[in-house]
Every structure is written in C-alpha cells, then in structure tokens.
C-alpha atoms as a PDB file:
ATOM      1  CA  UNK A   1      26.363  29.535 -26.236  1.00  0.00           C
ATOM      2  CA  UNK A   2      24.856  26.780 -28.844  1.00  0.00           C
ATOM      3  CA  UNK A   3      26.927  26.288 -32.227  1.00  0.00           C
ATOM      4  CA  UNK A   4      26.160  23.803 -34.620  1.00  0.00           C
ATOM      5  CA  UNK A   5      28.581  21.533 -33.266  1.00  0.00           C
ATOM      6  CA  UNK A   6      25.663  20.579 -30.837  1.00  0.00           C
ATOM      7  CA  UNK A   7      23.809  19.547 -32.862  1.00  0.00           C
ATOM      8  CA  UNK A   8      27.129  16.963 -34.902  1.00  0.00           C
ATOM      9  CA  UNK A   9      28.447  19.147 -37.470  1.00  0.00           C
ATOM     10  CA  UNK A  10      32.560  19.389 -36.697  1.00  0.00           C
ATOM     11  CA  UNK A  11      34.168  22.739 -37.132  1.00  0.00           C
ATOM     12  CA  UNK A  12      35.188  22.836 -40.067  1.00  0.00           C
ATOM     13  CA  UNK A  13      31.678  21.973 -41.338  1.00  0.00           C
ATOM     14  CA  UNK A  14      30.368  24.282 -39.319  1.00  0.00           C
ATOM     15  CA  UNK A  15      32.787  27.615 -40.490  1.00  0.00           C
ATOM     16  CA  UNK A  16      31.887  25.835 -44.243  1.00  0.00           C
ATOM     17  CA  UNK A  17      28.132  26.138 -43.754  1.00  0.00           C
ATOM     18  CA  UNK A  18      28.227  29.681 -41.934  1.00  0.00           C
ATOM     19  CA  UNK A  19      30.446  31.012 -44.709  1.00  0.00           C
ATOM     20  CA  UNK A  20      27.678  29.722 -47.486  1.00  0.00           C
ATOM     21  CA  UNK A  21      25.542  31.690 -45.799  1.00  0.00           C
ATOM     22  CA  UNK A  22      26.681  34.882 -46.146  1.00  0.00           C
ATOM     23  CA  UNK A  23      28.519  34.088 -49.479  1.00  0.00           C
ATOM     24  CA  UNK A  24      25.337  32.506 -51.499  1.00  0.00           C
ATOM     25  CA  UNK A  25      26.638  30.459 -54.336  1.00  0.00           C
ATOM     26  CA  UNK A  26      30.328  30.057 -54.490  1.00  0.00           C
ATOM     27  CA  UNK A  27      32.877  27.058 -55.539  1.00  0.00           C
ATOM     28  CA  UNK A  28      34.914  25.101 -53.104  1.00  0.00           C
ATOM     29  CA  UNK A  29      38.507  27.118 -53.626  1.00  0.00           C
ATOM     30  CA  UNK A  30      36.676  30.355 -52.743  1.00  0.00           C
ATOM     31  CA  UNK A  31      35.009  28.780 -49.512  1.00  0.00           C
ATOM     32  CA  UNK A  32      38.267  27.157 -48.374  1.00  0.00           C
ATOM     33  CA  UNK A  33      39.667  31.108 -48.449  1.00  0.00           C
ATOM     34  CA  UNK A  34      36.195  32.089 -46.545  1.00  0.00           C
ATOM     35  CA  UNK A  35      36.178  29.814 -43.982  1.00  0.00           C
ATOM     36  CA  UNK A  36      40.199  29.255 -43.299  1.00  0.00           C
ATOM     37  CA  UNK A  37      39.181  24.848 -44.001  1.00  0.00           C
ATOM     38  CA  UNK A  38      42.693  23.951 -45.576  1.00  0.00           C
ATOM     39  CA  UNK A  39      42.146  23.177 -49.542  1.00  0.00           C
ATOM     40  CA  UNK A  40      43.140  19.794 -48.741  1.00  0.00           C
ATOM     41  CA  UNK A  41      40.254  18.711 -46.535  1.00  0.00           C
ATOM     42  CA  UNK A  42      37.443  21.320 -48.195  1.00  0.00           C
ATOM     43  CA  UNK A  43      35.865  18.530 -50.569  1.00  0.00           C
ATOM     44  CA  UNK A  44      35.685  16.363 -47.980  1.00  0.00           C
ATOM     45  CA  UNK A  45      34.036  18.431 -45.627  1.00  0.00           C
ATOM     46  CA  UNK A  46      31.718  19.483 -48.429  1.00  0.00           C
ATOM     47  CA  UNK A  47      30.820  16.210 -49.052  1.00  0.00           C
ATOM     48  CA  UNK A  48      29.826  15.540 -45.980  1.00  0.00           C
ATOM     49  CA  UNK A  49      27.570  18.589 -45.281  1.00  0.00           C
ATOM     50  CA  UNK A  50      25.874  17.456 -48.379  1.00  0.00           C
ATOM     51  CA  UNK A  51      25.520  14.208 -47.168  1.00  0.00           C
ATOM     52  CA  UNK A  52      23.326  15.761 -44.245  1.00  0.00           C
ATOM     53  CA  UNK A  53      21.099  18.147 -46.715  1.00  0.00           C
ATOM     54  CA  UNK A  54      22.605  21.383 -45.563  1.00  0.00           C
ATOM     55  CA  UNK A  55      23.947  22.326 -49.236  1.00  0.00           C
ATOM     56  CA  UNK A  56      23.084  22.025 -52.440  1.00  0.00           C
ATOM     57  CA  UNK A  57      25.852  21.867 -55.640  1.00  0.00           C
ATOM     58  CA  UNK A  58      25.817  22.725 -58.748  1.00  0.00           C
ATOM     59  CA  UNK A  59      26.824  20.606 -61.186  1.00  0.00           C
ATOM     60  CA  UNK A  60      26.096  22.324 -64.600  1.00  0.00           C
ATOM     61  CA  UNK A  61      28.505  25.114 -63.869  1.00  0.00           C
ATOM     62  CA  UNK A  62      32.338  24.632 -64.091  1.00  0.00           C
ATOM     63  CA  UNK A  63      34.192  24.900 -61.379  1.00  0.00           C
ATOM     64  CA  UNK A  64      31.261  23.155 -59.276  1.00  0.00           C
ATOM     65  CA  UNK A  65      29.489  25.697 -57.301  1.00  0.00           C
ATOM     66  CA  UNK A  66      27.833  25.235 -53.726  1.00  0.00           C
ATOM     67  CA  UNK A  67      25.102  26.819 -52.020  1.00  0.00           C
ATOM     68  CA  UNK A  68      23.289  26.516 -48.426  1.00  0.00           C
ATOM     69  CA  UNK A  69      20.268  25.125 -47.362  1.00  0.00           C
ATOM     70  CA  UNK A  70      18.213  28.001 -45.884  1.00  0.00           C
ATOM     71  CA  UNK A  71      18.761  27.821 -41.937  1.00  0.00           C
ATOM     72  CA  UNK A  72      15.688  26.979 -41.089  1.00  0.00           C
ATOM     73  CA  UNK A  73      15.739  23.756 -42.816  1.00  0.00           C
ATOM     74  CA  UNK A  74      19.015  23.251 -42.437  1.00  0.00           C
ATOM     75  CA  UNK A  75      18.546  23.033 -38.452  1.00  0.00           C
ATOM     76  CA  UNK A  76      15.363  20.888 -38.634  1.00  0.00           C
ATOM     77  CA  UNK A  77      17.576  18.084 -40.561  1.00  0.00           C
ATOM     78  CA  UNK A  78      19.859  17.899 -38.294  1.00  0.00           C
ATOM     79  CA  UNK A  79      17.714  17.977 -35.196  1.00  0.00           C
ATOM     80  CA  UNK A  80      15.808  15.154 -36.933  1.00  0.00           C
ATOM     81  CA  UNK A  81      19.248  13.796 -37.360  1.00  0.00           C
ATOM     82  CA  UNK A  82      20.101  13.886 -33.852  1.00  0.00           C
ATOM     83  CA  UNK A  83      16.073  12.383 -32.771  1.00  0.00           C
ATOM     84  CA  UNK A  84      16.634   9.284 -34.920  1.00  0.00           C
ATOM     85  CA  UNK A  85      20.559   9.311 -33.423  1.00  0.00           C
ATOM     86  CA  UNK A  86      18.554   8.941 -30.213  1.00  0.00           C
ATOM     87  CA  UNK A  87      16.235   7.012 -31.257  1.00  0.00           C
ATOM     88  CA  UNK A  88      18.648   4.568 -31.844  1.00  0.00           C
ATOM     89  CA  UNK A  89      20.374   4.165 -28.481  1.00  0.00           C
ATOM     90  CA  UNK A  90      17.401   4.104 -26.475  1.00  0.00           C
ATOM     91  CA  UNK A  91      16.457   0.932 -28.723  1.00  0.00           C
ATOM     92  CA  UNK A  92      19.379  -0.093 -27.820  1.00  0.00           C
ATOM     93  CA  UNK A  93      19.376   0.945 -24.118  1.00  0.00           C
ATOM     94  CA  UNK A  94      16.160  -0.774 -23.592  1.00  0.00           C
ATOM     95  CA  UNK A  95      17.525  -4.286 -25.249  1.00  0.00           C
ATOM     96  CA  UNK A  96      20.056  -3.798 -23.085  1.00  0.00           C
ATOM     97  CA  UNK A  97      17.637  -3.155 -20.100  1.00  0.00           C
ATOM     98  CA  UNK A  98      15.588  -6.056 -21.166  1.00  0.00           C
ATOM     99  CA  UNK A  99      18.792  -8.216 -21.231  1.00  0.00           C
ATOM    100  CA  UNK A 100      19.980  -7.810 -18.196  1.00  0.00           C
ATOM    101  CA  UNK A 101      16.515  -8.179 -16.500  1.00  0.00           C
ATOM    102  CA  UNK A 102      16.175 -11.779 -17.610  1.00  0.00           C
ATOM    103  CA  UNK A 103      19.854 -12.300 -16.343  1.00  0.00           C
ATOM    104  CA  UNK A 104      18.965 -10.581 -13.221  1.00  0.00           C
ATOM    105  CA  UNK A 105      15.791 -11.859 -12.794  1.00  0.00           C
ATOM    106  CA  UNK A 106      16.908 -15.794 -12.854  1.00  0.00           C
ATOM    107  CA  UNK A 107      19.059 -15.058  -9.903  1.00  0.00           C
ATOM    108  CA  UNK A 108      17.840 -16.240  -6.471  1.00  0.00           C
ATOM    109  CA  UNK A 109      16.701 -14.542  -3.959  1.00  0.00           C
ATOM    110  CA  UNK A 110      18.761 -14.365  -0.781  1.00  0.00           C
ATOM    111  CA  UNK A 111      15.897 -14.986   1.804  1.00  0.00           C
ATOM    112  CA  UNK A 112      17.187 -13.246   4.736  1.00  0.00           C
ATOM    113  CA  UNK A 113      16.030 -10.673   7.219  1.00  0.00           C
ATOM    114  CA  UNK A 114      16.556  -7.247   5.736  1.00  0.00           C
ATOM    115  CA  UNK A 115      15.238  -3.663   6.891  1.00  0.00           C
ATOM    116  CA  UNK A 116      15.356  -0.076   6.063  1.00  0.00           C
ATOM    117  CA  UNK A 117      14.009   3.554   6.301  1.00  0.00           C
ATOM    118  CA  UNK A 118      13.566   6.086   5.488  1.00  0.00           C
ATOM    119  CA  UNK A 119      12.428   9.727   7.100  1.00  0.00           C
ATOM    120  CA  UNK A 120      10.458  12.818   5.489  1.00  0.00           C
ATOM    121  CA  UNK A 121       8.327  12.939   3.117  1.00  0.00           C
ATOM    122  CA  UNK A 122      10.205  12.425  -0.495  1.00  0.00           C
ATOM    123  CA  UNK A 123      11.976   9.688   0.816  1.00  0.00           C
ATOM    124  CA  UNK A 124       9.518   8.153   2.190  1.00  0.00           C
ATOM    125  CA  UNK A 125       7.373   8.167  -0.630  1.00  0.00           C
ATOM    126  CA  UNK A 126      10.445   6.745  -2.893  1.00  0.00           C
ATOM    127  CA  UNK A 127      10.551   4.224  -0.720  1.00  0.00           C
ATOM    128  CA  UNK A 128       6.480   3.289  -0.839  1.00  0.00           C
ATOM    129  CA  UNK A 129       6.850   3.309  -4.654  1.00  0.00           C
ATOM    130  CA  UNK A 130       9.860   1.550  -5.089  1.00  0.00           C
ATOM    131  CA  UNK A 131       8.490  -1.540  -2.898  1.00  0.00           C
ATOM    132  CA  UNK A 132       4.821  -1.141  -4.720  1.00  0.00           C
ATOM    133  CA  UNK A 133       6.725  -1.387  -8.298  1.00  0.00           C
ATOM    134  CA  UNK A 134       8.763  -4.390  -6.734  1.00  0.00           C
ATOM    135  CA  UNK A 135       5.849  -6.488  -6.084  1.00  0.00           C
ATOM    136  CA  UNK A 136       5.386  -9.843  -8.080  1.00  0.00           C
ATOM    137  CA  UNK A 137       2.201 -11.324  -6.391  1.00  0.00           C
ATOM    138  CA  UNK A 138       0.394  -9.380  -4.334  1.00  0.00           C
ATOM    139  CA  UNK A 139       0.149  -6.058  -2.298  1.00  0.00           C
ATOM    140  CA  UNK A 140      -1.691  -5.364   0.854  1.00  0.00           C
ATOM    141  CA  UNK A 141      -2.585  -1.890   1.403  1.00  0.00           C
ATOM    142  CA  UNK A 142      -3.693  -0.965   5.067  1.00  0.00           C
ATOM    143  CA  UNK A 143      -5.068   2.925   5.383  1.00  0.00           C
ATOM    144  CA  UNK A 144      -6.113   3.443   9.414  1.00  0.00           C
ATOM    145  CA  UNK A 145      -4.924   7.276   9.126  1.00  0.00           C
ATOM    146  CA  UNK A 146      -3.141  10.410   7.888  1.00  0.00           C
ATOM    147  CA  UNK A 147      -0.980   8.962   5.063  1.00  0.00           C
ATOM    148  CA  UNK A 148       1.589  10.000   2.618  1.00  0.00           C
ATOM    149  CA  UNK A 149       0.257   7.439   0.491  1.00  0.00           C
ATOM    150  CA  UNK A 150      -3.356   9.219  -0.587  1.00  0.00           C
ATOM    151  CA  UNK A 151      -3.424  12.695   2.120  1.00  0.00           C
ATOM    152  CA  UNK A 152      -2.256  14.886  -1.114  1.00  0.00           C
ATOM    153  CA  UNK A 153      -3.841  14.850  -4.660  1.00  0.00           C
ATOM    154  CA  UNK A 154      -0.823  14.389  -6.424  1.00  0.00           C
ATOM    155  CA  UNK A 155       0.738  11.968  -4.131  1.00  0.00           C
ATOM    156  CA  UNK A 156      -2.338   9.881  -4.175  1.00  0.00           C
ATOM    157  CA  UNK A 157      -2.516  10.399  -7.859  1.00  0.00           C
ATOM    158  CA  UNK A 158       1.140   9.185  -8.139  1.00  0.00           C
ATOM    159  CA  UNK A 159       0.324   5.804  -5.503  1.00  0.00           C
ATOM    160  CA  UNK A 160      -2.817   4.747  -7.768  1.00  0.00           C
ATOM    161  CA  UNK A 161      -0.886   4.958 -11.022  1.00  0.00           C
ATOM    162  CA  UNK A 162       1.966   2.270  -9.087  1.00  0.00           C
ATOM    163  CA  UNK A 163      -1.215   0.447  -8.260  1.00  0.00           C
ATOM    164  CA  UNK A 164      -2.652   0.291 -10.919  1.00  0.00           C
ATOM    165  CA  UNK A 165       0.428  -0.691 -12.841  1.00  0.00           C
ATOM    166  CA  UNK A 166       0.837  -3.479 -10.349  1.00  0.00           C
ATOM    167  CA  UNK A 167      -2.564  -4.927 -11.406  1.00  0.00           C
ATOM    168  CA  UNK A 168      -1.654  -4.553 -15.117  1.00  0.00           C
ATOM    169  CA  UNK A 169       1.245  -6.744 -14.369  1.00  0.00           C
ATOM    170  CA  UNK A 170      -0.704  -9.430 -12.905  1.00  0.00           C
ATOM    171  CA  UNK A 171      -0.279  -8.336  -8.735  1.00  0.00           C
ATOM    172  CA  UNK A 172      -3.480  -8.790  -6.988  1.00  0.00           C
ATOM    173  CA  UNK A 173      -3.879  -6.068  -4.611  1.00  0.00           C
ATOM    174  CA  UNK A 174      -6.272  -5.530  -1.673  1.00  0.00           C
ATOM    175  CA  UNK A 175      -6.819  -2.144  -0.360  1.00  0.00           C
ATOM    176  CA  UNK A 176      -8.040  -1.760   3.535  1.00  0.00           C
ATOM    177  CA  UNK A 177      -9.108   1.507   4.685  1.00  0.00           C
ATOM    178  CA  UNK A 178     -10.683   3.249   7.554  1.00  0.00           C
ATOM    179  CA  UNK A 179     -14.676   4.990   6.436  1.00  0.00           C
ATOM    180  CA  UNK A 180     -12.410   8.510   7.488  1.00  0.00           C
ATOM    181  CA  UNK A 181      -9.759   7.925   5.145  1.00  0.00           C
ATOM    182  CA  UNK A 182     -12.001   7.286   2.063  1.00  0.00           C
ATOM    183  CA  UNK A 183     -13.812  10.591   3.210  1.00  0.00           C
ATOM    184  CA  UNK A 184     -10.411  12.547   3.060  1.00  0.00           C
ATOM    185  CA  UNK A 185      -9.325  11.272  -0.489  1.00  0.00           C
ATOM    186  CA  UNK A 186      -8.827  13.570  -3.114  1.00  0.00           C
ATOM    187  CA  UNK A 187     -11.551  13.443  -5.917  1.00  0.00           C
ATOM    188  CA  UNK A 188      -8.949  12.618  -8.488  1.00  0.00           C
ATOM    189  CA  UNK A 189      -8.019   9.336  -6.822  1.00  0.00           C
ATOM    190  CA  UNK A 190     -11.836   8.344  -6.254  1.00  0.00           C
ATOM    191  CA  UNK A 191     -12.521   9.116 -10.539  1.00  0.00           C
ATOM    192  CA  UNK A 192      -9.205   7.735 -11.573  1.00  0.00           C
ATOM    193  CA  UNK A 193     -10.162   4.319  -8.774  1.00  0.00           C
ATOM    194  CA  UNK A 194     -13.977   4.329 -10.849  1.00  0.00           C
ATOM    195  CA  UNK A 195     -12.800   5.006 -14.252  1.00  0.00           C
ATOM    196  CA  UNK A 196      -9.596   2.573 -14.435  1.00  0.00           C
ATOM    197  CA  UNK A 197      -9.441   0.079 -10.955  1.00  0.00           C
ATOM    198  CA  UNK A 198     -13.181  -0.358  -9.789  1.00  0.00           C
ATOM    199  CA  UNK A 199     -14.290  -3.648 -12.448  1.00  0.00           C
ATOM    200  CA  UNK A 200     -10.962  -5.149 -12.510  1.00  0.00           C
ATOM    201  CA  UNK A 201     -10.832  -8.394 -10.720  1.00  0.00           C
ATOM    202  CA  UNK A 202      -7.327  -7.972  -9.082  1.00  0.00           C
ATOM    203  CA  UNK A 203      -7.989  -5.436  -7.509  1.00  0.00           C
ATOM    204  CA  UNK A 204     -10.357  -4.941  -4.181  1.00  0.00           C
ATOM    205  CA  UNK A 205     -11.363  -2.392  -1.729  1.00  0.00           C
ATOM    206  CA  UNK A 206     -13.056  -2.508   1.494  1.00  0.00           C
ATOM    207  CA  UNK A 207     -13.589  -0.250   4.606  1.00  0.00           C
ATOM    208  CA  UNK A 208     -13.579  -1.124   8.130  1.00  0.00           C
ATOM    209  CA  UNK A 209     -13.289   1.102  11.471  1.00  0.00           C
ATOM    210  CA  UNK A 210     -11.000  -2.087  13.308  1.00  0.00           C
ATOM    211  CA  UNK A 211      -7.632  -0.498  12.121  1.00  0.00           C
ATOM    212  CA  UNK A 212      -4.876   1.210  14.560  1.00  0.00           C
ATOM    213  CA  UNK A 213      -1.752   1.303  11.978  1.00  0.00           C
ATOM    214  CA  UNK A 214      -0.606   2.411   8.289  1.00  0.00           C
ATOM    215  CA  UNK A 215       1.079  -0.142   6.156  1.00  0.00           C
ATOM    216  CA  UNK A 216       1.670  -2.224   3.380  1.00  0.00           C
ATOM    217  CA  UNK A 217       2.367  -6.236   2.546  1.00  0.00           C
ATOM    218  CA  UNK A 218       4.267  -6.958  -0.249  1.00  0.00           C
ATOM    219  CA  UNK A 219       4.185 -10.627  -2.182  1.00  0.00           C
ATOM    220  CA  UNK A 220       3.530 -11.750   1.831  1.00  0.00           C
ATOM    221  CA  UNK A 221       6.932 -11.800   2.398  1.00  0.00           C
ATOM    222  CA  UNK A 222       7.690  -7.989   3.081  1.00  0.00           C
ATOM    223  CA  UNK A 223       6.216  -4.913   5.467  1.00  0.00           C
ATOM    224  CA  UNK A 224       6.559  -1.982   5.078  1.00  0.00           C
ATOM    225  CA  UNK A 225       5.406   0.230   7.982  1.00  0.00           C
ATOM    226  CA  UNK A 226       4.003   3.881   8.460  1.00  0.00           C
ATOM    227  CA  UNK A 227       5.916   5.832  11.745  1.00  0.00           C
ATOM    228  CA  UNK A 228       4.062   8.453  13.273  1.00  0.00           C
ATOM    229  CA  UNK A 229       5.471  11.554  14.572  1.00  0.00           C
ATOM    230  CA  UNK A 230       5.650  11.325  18.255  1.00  0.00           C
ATOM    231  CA  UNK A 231       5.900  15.142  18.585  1.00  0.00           C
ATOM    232  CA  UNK A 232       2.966  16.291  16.178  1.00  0.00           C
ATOM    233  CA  UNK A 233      -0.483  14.053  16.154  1.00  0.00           C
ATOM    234  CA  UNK A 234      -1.162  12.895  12.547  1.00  0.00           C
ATOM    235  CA  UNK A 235       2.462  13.146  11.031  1.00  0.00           C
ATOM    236  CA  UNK A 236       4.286  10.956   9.151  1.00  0.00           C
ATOM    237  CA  UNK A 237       7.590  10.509  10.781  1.00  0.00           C
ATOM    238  CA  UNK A 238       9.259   7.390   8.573  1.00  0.00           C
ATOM    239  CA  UNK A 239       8.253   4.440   6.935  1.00  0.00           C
ATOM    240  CA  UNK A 240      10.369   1.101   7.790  1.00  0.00           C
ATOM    241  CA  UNK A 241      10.515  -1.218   5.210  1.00  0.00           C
ATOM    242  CA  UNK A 242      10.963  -5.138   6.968  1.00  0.00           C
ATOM    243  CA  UNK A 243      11.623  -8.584   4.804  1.00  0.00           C
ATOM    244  CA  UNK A 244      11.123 -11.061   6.955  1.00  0.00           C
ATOM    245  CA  UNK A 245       9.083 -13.748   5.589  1.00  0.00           C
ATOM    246  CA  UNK A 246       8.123 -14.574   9.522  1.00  0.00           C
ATOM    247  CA  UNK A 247       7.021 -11.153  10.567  1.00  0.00           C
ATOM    248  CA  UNK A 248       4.522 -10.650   6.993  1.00  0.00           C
ATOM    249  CA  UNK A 249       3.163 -13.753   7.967  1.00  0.00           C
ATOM    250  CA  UNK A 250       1.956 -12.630  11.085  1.00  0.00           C
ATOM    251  CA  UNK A 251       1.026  -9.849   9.840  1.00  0.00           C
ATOM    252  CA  UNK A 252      -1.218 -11.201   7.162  1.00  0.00           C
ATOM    253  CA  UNK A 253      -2.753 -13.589   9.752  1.00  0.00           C
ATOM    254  CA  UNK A 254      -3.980 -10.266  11.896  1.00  0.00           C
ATOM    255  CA  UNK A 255      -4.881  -8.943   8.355  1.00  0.00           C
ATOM    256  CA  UNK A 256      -7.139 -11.292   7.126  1.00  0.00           C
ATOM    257  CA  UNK A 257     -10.007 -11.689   9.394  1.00  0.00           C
ATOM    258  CA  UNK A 258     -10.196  -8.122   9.723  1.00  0.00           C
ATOM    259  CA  UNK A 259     -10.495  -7.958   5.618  1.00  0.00           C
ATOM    260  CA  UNK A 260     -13.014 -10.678   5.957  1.00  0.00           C
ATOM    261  CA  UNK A 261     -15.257  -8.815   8.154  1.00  0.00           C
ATOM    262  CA  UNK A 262     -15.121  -5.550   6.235  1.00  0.00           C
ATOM    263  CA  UNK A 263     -17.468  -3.854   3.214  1.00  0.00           C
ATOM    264  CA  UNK A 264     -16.415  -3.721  -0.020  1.00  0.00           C
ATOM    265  CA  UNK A 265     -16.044   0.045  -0.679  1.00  0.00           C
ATOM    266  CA  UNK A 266     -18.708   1.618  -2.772  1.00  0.00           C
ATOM    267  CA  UNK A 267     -18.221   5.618  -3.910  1.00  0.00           C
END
C-alpha cells in the first residue's frame, strides 16, 4: 500500500500532515497530541513540511497556527520533488557513464580469436543488436534469406533504428540483399529506409540473386553468422558471432565482388 513515505516525507511528517488534514488549522502543541510526534521534535518536523510546501502557518495569531496544503497540491510538490531528485542522479549517472567510457574506451583491444552464440529468437536478436551498436567503422549486412533481422515488422523496425544509429555515428554500412528478401520486407522498414536512410551517403543498398548465406561484418574484423534450422526449411536456428580478424577478411574478399556486381536498390 503507498504512504507518503514513498514519495520522502518520514513518519513523523507524514502522521503531522495527515493529522492537518482532518484537524484544519491548529497550533503545534495540539498536533503533537494528534499525531503522537513527541513535543520535542514537532517544530522541527513542522519546519520541514513547510520547507516542502505542504503547510502553511500562521503567523498573525498567537500561539502560531498551521494548516495543510490541500492534497492535491500537496502530492504534485512532492512528486515534482522526487522528478527533479531524479533528475539529478541520472545527470549524474550519465557523467558517470560518460566517464568511464573515455576510461574504457582508451583501453586496447585484445586482438584474439573470440566466438559466441546464441540460439532462439530473443537471443539471437540481442546478440545482432548488440554487435550492430558495437560497430566503429563499418557494417556489412548480407540478406540471402528468411531472417530475424527484417522477416517481422517490429524486428525489422528495431534492426533499421541500430542502423540507422550506426550511420549517425559515423559507421558506413552496406546492405546486400537477395530481389526476394526486399519483396518480403515489411512496409514500415521500406518508408522508414526512404524517409530517414535512402540520401545519406553512408549508407548503401544493393540487390543481387548470387547469395547462399545470412550474415553480418562488423568494422572487418568480426562475423557474425545466421544458422539455419536443419530440421525446419527457412528457420533461424542460432547466430554465431566470430572475431577473427583472418576469417572477416576472407569474408569481405568473397563479399566484395559480389557487391560490385550488384544494383543499387531502388523501391
């Protein structure tokens, strides 16, 4: 059950505040009997509840009399109160963040043969998206068939956005795609490719029947590789992501002449 403790107000504030309420105007020796706050910490506490903008006192009348900001208002303070709270350490967070990713950043790579997977279809789109936002240079996206990457409209929604982040960044990206696949892709990822990716000069498209696999080249030193399911025709099984500076080499070698020969794609 939410108090107003939730949203910073201590207990004793809290029984002060709620015992305004049903009191209206009243001084601080009567509320310390309402609300069971000792006498000895009551001014405090009123203080600072008035320090928030939850009561009002009057000063004219003698003893000083205190009454409560209607609820209402009273809650919108403090939930502003608890936004600008917030506020505050994401600043900080992202300083923080920021920081540590110049720190990080300046560290060198360890340039060593390194692979993983990962099987079904969350995980391996987590692990597309992960390698796409890790890209510094360039990405090479090969489409030859059924993938998680643009077969559902959110999905492919969700891969364009990474792309087109990428570009933003400064990653050139090439995009390589069989004339079927382009025929299969959802509407939303054709408008959002015309309204946002089409003009911009890092990124490119082209379409070409002379492709037999699914999967991406990241800053030519990284593959990551579409497995079909064996046991149903058209399935993504896994995708295997490889660093091995050797391998994406020859893998770009088999890629270019084959991007070379192919037409730019027109919608």
């Amino acid at each position: 059950m939410a108090t107003l403790r939730d949203l910073g107000l201590s207990e004793y504030e809290a029984r002060v505040y709620r015992t305004l309420l049903h009191t209206g105007p009243t001084t601080a020796k009567e509320l310390s009997r309402g609300s069971d706050v000792p006498m000895g910490r009551i001014y405090d506490v009123l203080n600072s509840i008035e320090g928030h903008s939850l009561i009002r006192s009057q000063t004219a009348s003698r003893p000083k009399k205190y009454v409560a900001v209607e609820p209402e208002t009273a809650l919108d303070r403090l939930l502003e109160n608890k936004r600008r709270e917030a506020d505050e350490v994401l600043e900080r967070y992202e300083e923080i963040v920021a920081e540590l990713s110049e720190e990080l950043d300046s560290t060198e790579p360890v340039e060593e043969q390194f692979w993983t997977a990962a099987v079904g279809e969350a995980e391996t789109l987590d692990l597309l998206l992960e390698r796409l936002a890790a890209a510094d240079e360039t990405i090479v996206m090969v489409v030859a068939n059924r993938s998680p990457q643009f077969d559902l409209g959110e999905i492919g929604d969700v891969v364009t956005e990474r792309l087109e982040a990428a570009v933003d960044r400064g990653v050139e990206v090439f995009l390589l795609m069989t004339p079927k696949v382009v025929e299969n892709l959802p509407r939303s990822v054709g408008e959002r490719y015309r309204a946002r990716l089409s003009d911009h000069s890092s990124f490119a498209v082209r379409t070409t029947t002379d492709l037999d696999g699914t999967f991406n080249l990241i800053d030519g030193t990284e593959v990551v590789l579409q497995v079909s399911n064996p046991l149903r025709s058209g399935e993504v099984f896994a995708v295997i992501d490889l660093k091995d500076p050797a391998f994406a080499s020859e893998i770009h070698e088999e890629f270019r002449p084959r991007w070379k020969e192919a037409d730019p794609l027109s919608f």
